[in-house]
Protein backbone atom coordinates (compact mmCIF):
# COMPACT_ATOMS: atom_id res chain seq x y z
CA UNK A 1 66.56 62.63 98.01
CA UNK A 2 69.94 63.13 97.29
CA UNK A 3 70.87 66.96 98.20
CA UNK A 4 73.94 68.66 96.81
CA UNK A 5 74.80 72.27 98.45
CA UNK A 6 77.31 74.67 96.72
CA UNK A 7 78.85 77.35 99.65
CA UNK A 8 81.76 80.01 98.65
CA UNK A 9 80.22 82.28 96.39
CA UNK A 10 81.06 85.76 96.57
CA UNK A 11 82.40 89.10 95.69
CA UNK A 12 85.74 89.68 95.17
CA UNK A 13 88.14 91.94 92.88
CA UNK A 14 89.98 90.79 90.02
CA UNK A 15 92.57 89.07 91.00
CA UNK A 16 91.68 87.74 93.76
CA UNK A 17 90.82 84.12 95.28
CA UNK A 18 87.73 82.16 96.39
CA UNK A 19 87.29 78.69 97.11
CA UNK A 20 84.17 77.03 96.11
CA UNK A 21 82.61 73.84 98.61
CA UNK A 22 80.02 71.36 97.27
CA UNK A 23 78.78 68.96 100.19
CA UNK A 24 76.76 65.91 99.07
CA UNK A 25 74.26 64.21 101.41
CA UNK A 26 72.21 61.15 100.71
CA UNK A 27 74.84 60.28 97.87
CA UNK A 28 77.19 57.28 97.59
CA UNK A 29 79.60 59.60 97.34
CA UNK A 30 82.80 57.86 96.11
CA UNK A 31 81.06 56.15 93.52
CA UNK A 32 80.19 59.42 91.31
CA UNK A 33 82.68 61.56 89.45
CA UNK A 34 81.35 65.19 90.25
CA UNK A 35 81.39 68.21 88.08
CA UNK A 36 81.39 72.03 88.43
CA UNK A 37 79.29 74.43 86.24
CA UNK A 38 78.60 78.20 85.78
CA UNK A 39 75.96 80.03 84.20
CA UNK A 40 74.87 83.60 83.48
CA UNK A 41 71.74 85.04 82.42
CA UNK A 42 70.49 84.43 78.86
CA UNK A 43 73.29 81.51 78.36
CA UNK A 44 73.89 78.19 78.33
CA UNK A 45 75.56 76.48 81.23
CA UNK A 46 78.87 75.44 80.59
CA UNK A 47 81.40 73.31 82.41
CA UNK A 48 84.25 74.61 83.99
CA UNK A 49 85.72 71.33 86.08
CA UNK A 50 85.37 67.91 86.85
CA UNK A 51 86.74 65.03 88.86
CA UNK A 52 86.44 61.40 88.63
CA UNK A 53 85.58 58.91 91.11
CA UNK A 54 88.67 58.26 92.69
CA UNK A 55 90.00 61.86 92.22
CA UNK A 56 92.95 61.07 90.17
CA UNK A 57 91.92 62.64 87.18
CA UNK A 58 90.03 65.82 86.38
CA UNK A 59 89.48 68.12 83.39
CA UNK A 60 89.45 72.21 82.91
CA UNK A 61 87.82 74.08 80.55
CA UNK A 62 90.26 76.16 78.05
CA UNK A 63 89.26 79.39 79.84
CA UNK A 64 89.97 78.24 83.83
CA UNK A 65 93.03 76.00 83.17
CA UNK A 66 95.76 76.74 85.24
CA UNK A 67 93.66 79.07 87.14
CA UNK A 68 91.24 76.59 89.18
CA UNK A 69 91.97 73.31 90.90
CA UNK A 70 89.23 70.86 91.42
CA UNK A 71 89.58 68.46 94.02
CA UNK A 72 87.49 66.17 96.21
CA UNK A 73 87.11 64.79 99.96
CA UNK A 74 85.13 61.51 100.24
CA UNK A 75 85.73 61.37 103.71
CA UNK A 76 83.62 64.45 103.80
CA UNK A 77 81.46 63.72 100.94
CA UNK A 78 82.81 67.31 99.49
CA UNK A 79 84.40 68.65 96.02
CA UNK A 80 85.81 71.58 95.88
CA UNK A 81 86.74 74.35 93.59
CA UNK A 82 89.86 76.95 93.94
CA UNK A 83 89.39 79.51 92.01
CA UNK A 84 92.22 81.60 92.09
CA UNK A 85 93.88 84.64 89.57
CA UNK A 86 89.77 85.81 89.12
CA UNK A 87 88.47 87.68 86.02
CA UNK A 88 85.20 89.65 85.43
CA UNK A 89 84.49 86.74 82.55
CA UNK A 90 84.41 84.78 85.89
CA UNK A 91 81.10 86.22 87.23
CA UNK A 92 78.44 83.64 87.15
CA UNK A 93 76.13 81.43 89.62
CA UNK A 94 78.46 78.17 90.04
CA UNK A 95 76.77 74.88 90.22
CA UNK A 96 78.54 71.75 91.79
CA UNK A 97 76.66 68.17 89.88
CA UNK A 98 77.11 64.36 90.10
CA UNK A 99 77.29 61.55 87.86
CA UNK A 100 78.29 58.10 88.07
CA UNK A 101 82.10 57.23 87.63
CA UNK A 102 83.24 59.13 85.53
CA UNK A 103 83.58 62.82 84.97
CA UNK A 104 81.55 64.75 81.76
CA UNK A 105 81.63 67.84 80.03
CA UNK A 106 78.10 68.04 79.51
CA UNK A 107 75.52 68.65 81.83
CA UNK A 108 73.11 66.54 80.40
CA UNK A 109 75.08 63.10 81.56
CA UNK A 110 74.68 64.62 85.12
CA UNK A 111 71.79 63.25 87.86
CA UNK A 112 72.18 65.69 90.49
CA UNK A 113 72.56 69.42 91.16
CA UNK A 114 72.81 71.45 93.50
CA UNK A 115 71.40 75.31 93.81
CA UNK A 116 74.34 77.33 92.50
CA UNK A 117 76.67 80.11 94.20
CA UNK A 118 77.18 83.50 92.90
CA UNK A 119 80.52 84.49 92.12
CA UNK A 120 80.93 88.05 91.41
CA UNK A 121 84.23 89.35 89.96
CA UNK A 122 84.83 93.31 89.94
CA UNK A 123 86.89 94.94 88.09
């Protein structure tokens, strides 16, 4: 089965950096545009970043842009996420997903997921 494994998570102050890894196995990995999410308890998970196939285009959600930088590895079948300039509002488990192609903003068009990562942002 395909097996997706988010690594990064953390706690860190406001302000500060983390960089998020997502390393596929048992995926064709250059064929699927891959996506990052983050949820908290009681809500619905929302997109924060994705990449296409080829990793020349990707997408930010209004609240991360200019912030985060996705970007991807197929050499190492890995995405990853920089999250830098970190707010409390950032606090939530961080899931890293596949599709095929091309990159969504909804979880539903995605096939695979992986576990999550906390992220934890004091104040």
């Amino acid at each position: 089965q395909v097996q997706l494994v988010e690594s990064g998570g953390g706690l860190v102050q406001a302000g500060g950096s983390l960089r998020l890894s997502c390393a596929a196995s048992r995926l064709t990995f250059s064929a699927y545009a891959m996506g990052w999410f983050r949820q908290v308890p009681g809500k619905d998970r929302d997109f924060v970043a994705g990449i296409n196939w080829s990793g020349g285009t990707t997408y930010f959600a209004d609240s991360v842009k200019g912030r985060f930088t996705i970007s991807r590895d197929n050499a190492k079948n890995t995405v990853y996420l920089q999250m830098n300039s970190l707010k409390p509002e950032d606090t939530a488990v961080y899931y890293c997903a596949a599709k095929s192609v091309f990159y969504s903003t909804s979880p539903n068009d995605y096939a695979y997921w992986g576990q999550g990562t906390q992220v934890t942002v004091s104040s």
